[in-house]
PDB file of N, CA and C in Angstrom:
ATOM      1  N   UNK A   1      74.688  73.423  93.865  1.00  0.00           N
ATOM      2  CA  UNK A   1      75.266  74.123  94.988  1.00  0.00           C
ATOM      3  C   UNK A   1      74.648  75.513  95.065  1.00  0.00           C
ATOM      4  N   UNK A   2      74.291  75.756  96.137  1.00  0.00           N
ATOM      5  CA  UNK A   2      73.689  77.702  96.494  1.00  0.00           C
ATOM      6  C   UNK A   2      74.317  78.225  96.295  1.00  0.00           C
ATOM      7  N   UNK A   3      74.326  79.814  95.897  1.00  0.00           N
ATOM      8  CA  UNK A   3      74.863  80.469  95.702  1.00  0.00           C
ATOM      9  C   UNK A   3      76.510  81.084  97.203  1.00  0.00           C
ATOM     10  N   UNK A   4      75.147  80.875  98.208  1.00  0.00           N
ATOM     11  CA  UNK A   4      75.925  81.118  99.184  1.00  0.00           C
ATOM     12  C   UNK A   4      77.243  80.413  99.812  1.00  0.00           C
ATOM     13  N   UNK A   5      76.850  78.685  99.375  1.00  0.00           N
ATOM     14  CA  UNK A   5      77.516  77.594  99.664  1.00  0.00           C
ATOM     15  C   UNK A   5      79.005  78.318  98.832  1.00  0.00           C
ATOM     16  N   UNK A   6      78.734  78.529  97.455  1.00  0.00           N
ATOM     17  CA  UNK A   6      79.825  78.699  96.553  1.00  0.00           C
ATOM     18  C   UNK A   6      80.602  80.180  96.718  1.00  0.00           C
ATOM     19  N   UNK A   7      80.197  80.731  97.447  1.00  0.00           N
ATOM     20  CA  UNK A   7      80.474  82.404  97.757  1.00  0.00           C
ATOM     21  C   UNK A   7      81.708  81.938  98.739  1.00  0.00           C
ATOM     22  N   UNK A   8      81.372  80.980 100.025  1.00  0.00           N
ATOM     23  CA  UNK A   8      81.789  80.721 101.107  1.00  0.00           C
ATOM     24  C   UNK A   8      83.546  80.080 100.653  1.00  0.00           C
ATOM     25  N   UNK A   9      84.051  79.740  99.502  1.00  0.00           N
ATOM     26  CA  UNK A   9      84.786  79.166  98.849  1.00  0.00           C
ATOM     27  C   UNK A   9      85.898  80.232  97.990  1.00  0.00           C
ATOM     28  N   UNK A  10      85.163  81.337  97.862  1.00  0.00           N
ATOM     29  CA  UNK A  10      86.172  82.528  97.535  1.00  0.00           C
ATOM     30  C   UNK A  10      86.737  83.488  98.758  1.00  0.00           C
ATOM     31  N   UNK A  11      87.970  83.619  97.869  1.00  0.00           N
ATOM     32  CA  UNK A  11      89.051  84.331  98.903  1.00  0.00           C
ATOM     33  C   UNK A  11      88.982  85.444  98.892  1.00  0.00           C
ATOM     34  N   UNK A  12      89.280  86.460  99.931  1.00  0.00           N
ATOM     35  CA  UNK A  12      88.992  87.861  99.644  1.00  0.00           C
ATOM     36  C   UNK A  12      90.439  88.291 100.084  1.00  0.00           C
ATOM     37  N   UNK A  13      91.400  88.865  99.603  1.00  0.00           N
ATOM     38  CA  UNK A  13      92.577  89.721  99.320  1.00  0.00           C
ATOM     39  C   UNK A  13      92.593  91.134  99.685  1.00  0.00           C
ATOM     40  N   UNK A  14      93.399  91.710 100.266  1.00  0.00           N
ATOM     41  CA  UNK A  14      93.376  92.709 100.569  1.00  0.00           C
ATOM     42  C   UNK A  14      94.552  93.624  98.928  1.00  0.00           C
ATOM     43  N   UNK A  15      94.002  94.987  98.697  1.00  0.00           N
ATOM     44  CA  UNK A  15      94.640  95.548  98.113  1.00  0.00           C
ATOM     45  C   UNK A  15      95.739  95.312  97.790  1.00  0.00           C
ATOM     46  N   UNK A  16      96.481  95.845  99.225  1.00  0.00           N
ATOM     47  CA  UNK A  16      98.072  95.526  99.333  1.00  0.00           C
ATOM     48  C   UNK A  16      98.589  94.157  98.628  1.00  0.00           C
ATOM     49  N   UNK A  17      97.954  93.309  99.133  1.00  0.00           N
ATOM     50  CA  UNK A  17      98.383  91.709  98.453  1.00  0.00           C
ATOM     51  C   UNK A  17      98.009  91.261  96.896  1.00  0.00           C
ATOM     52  N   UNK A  18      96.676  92.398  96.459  1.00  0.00           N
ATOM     53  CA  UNK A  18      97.072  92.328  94.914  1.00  0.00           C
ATOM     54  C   UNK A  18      98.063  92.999  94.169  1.00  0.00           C
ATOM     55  N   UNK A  19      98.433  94.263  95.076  1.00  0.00           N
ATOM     56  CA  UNK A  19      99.463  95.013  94.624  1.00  0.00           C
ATOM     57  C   UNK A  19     101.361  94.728  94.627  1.00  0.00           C
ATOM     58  N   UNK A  20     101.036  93.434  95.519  1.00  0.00           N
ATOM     59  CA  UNK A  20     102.415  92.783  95.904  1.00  0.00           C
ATOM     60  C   UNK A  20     102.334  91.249  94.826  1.00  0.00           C
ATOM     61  N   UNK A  21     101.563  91.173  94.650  1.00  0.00           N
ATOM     62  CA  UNK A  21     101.498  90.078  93.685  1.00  0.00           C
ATOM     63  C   UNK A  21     101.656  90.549  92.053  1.00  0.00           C
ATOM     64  N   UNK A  22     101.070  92.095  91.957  1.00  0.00           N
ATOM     65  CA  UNK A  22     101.409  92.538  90.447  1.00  0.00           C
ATOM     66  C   UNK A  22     102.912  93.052  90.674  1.00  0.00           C
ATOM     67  N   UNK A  23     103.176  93.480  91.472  1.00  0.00           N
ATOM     68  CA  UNK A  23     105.168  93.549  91.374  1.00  0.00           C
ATOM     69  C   UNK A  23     105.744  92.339  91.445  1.00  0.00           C
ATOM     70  N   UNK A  24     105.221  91.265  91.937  1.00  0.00           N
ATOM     71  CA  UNK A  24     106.138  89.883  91.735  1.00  0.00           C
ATOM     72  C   UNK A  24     105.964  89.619  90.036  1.00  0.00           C
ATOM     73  N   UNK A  25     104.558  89.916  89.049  1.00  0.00           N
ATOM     74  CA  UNK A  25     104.488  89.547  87.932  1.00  0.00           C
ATOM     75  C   UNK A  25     105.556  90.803  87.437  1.00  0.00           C
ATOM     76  N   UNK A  26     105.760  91.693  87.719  1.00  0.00           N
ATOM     77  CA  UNK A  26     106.531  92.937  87.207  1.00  0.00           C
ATOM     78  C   UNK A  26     108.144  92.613  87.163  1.00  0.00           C
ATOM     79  N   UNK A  27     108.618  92.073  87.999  1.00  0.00           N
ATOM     80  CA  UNK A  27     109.406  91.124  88.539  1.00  0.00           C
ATOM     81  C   UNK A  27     109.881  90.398  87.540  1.00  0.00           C
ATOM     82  N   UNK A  28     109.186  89.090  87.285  1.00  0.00           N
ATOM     83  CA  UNK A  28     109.540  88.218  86.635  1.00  0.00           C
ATOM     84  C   UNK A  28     109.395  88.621  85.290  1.00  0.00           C
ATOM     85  N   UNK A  29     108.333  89.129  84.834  1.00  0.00           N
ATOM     86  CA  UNK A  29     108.008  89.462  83.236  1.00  0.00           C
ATOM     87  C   UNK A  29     109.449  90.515  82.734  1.00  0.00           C
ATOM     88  N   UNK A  30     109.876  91.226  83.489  1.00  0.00           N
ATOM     89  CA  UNK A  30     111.116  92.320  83.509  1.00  0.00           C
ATOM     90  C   UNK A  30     112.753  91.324  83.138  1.00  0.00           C
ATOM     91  N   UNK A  31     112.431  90.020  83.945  1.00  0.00           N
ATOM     92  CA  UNK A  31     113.643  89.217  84.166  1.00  0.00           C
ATOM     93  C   UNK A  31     113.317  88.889  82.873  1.00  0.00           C
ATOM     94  N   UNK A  32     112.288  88.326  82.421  1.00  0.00           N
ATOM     95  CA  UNK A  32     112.598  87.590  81.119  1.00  0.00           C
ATOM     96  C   UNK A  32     112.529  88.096  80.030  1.00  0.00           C
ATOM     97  N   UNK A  33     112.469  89.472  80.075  1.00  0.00           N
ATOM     98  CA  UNK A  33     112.513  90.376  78.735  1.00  0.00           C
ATOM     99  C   UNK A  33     114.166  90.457  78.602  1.00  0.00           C
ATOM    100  N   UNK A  34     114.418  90.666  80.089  1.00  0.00           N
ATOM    101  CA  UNK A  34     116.236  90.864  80.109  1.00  0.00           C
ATOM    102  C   UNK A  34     116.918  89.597  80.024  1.00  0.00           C
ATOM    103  N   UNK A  35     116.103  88.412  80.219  1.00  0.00           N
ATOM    104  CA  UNK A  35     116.851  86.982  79.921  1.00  0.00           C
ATOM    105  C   UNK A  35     118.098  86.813  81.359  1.00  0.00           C
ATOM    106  N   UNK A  36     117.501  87.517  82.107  1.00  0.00           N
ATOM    107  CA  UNK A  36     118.381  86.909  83.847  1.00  0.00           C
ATOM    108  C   UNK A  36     117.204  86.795  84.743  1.00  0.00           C
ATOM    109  N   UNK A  37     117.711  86.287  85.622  1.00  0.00           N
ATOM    110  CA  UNK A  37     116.969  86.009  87.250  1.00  0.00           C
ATOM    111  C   UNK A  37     115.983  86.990  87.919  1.00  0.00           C
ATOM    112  N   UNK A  38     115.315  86.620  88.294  1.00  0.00           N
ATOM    113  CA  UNK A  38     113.870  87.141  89.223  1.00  0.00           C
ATOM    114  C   UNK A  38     114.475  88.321  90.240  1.00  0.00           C
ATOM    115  N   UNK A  39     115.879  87.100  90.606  1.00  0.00           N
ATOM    116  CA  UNK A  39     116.767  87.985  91.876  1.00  0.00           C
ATOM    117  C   UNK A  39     117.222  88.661  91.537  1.00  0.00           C
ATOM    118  N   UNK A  40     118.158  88.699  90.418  1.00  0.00           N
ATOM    119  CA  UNK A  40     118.662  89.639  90.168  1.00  0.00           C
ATOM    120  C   UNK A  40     117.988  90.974  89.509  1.00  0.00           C
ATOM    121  N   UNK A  41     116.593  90.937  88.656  1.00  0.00           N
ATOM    122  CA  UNK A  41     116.059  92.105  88.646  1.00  0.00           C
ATOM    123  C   UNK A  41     115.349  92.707  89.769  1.00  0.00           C
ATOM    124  N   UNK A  42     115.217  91.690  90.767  1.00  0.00           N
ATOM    125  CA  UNK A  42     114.766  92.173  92.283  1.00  0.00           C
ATOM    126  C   UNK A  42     115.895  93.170  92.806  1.00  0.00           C
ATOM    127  N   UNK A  43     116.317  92.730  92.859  1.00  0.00           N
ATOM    128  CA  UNK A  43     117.677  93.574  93.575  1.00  0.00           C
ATOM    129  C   UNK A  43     118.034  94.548  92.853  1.00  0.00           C
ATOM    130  N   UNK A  44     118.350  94.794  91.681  1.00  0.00           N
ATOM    131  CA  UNK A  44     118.390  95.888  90.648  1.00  0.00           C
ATOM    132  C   UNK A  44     117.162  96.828  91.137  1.00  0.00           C
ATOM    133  N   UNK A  45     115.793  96.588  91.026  1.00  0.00           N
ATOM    134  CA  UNK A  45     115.214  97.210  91.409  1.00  0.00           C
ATOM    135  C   UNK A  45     115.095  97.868  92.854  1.00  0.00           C
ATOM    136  N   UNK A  46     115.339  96.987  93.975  1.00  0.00           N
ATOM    137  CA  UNK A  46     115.448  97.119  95.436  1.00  0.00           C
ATOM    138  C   UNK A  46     116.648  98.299  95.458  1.00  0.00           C
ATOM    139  N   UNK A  47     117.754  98.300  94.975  1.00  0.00           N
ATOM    140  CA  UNK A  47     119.079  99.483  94.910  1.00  0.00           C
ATOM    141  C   UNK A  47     118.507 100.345  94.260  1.00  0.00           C
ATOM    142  N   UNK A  48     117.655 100.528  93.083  1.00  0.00           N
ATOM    143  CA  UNK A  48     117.063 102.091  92.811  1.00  0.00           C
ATOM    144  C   UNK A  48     116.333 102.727  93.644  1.00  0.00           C
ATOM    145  N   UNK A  49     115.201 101.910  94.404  1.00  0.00           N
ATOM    146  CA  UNK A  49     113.892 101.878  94.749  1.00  0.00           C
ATOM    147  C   UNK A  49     112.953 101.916  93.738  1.00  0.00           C
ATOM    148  N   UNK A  50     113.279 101.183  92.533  1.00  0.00           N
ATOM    149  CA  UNK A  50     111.813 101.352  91.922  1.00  0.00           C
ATOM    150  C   UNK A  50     110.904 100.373  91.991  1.00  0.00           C
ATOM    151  N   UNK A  51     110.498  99.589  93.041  1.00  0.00           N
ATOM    152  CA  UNK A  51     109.371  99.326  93.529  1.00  0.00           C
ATOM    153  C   UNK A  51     108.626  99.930  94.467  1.00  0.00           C
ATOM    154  N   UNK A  52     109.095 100.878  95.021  1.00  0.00           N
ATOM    155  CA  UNK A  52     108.698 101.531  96.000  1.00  0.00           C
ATOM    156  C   UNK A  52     108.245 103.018  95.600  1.00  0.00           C
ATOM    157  N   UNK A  53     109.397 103.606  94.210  1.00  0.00           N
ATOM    158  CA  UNK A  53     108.928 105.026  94.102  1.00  0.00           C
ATOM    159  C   UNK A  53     108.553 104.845  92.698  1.00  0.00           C
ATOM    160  N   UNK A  54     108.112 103.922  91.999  1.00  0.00           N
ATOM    161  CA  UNK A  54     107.628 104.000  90.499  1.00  0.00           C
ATOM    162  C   UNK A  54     106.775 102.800  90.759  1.00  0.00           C
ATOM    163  N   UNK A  55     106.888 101.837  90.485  1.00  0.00           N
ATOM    164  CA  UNK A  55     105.772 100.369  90.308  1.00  0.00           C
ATOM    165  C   UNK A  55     104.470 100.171  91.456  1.00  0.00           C
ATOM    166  N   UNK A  56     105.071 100.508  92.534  1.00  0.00           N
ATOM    167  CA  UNK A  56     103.774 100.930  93.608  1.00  0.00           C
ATOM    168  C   UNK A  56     102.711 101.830  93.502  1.00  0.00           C
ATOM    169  N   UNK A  57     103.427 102.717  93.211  1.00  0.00           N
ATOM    170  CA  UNK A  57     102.739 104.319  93.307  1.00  0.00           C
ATOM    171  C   UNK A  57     101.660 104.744  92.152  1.00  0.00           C
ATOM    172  N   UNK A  58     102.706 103.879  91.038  1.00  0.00           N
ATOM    173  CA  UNK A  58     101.661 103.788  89.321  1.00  0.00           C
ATOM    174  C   UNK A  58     101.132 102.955  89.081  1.00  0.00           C
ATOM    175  N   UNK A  59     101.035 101.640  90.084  1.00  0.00           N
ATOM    176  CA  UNK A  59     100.116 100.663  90.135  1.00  0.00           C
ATOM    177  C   UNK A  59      98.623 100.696  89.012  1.00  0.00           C
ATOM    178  N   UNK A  60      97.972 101.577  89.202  1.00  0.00           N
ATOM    179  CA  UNK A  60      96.173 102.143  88.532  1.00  0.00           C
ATOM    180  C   UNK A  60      96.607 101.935  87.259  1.00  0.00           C
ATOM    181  N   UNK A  61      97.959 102.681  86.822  1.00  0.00           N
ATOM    182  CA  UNK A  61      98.007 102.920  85.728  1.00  0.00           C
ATOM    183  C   UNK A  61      99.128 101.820  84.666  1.00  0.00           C
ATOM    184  N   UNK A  62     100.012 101.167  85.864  1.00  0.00           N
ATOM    185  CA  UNK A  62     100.492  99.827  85.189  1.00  0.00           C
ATOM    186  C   UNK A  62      99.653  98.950  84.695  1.00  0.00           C
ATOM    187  N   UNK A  63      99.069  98.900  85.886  1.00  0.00           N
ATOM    188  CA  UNK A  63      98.295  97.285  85.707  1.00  0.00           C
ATOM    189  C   UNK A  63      96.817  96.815  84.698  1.00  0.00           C
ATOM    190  N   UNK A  64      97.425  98.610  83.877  1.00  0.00           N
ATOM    191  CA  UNK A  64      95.953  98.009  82.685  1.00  0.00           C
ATOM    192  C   UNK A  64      97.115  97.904  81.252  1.00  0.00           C
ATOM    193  N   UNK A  65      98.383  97.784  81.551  1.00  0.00           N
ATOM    194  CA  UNK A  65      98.897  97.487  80.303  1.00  0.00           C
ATOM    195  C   UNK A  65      98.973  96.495  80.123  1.00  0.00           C
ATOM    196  N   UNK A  66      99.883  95.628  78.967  1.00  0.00           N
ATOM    197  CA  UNK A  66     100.239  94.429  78.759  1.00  0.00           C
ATOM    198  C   UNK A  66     101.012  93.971  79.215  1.00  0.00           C
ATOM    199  N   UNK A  67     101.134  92.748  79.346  1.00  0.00           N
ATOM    200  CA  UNK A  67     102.775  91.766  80.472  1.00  0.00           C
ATOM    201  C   UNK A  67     104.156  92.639  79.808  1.00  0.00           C
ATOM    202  N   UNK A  68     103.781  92.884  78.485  1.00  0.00           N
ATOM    203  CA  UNK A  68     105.244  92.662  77.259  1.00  0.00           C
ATOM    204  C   UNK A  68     105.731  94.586  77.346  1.00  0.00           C
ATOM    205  N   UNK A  69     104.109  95.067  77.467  1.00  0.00           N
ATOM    206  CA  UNK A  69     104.909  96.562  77.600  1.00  0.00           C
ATOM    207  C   UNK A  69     104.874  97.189  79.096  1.00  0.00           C
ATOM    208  N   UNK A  70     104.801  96.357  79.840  1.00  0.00           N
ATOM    209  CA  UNK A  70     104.831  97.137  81.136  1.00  0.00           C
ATOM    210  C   UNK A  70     106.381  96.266  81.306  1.00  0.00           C
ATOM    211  N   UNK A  71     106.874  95.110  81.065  1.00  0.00           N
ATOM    212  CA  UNK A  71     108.029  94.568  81.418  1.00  0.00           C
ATOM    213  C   UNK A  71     108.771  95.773  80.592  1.00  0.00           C
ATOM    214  N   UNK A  72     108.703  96.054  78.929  1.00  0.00           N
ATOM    215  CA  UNK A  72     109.800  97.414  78.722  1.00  0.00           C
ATOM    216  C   UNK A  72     109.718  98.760  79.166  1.00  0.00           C
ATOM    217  N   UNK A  73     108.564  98.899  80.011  1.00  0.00           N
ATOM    218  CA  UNK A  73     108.591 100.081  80.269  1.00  0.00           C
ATOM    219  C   UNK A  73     109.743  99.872  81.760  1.00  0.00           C
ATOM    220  N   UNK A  74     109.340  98.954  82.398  1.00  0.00           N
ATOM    221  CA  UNK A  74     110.428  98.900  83.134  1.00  0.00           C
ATOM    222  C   UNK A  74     111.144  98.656  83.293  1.00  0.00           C
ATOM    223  N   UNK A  75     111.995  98.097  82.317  1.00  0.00           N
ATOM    224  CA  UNK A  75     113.488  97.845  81.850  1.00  0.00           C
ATOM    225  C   UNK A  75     113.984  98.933  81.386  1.00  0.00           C
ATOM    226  N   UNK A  76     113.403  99.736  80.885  1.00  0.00           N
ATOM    227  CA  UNK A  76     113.651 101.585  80.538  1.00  0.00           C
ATOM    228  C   UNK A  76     113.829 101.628  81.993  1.00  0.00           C
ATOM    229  N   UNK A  77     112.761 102.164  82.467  1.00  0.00           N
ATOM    230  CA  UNK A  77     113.183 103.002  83.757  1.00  0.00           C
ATOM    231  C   UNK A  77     114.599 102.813  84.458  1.00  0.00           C
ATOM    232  N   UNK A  78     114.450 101.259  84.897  1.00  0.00           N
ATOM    233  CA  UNK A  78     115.261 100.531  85.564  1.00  0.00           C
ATOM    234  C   UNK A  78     116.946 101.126  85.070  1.00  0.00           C
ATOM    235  N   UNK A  79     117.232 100.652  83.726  1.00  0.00           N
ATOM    236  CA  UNK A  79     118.211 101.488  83.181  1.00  0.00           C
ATOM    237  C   UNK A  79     118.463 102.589  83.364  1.00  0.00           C
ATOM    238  N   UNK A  80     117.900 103.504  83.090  1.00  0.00           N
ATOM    239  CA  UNK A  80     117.579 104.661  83.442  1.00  0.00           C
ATOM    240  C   UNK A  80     118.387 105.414  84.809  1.00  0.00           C
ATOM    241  N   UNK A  81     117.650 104.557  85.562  1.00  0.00           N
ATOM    242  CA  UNK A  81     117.219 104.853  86.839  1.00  0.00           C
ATOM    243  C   UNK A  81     118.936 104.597  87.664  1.00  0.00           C
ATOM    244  N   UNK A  82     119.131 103.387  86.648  1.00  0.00           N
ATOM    245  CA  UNK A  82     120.649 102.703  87.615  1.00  0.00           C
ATOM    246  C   UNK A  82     121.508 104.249  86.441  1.00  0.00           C
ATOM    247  N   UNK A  83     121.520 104.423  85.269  1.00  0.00           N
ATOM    248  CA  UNK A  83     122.151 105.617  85.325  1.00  0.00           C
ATOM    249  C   UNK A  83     122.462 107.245  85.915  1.00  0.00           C
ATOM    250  N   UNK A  84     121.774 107.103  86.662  1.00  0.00           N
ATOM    251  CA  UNK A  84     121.703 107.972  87.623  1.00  0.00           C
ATOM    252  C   UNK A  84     122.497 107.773  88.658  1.00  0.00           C
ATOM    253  N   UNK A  85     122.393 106.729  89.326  1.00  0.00           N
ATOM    254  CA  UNK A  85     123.670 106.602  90.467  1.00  0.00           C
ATOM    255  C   UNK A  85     125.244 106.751  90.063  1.00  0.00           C
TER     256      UNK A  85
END
């Protein structure tokens, strides 16, 4: 197969959609450190905003850690974060 043939076969993604796909892994890896639901750390997070004012924004700098310490770093925050309200 040409090179070109096989080029024609990859997907090209926009930023945004890798960046919405590493908060869905942020998401789930978070749920199962805490041993509950996807939804329910969705929503935990959605009532702080910390997908919007922490996991988005630090994206560069999340997404070169590991599954295991970026899930406790944000189970800290998250805590954290709901102590505040």
């Amino acid at each position: 197969m040409a090179k070109s043939e096989s080029m024609k076969n990859v997907i090209e993604i926009s930023k945004t959609q890798v960046i919405m796909a590493f908060v869905a892994t942020c998401i789930e890896a978070t749920a199962r450190l805490l041993n509950t639901s996807y939804k329910e750390v969705y929503q935990r997070m959605k009532h702080v905003g910390l997908i919007e004012h922490y996991i988005i924004p630090h994206y560069e700098t999340l997404h070169s850690e590991s599954r295991e310490n970026i899930a406790k770093d944000i189970a800290e925050c998250l805590t954290e974060w709901e102590g505040r309200r």
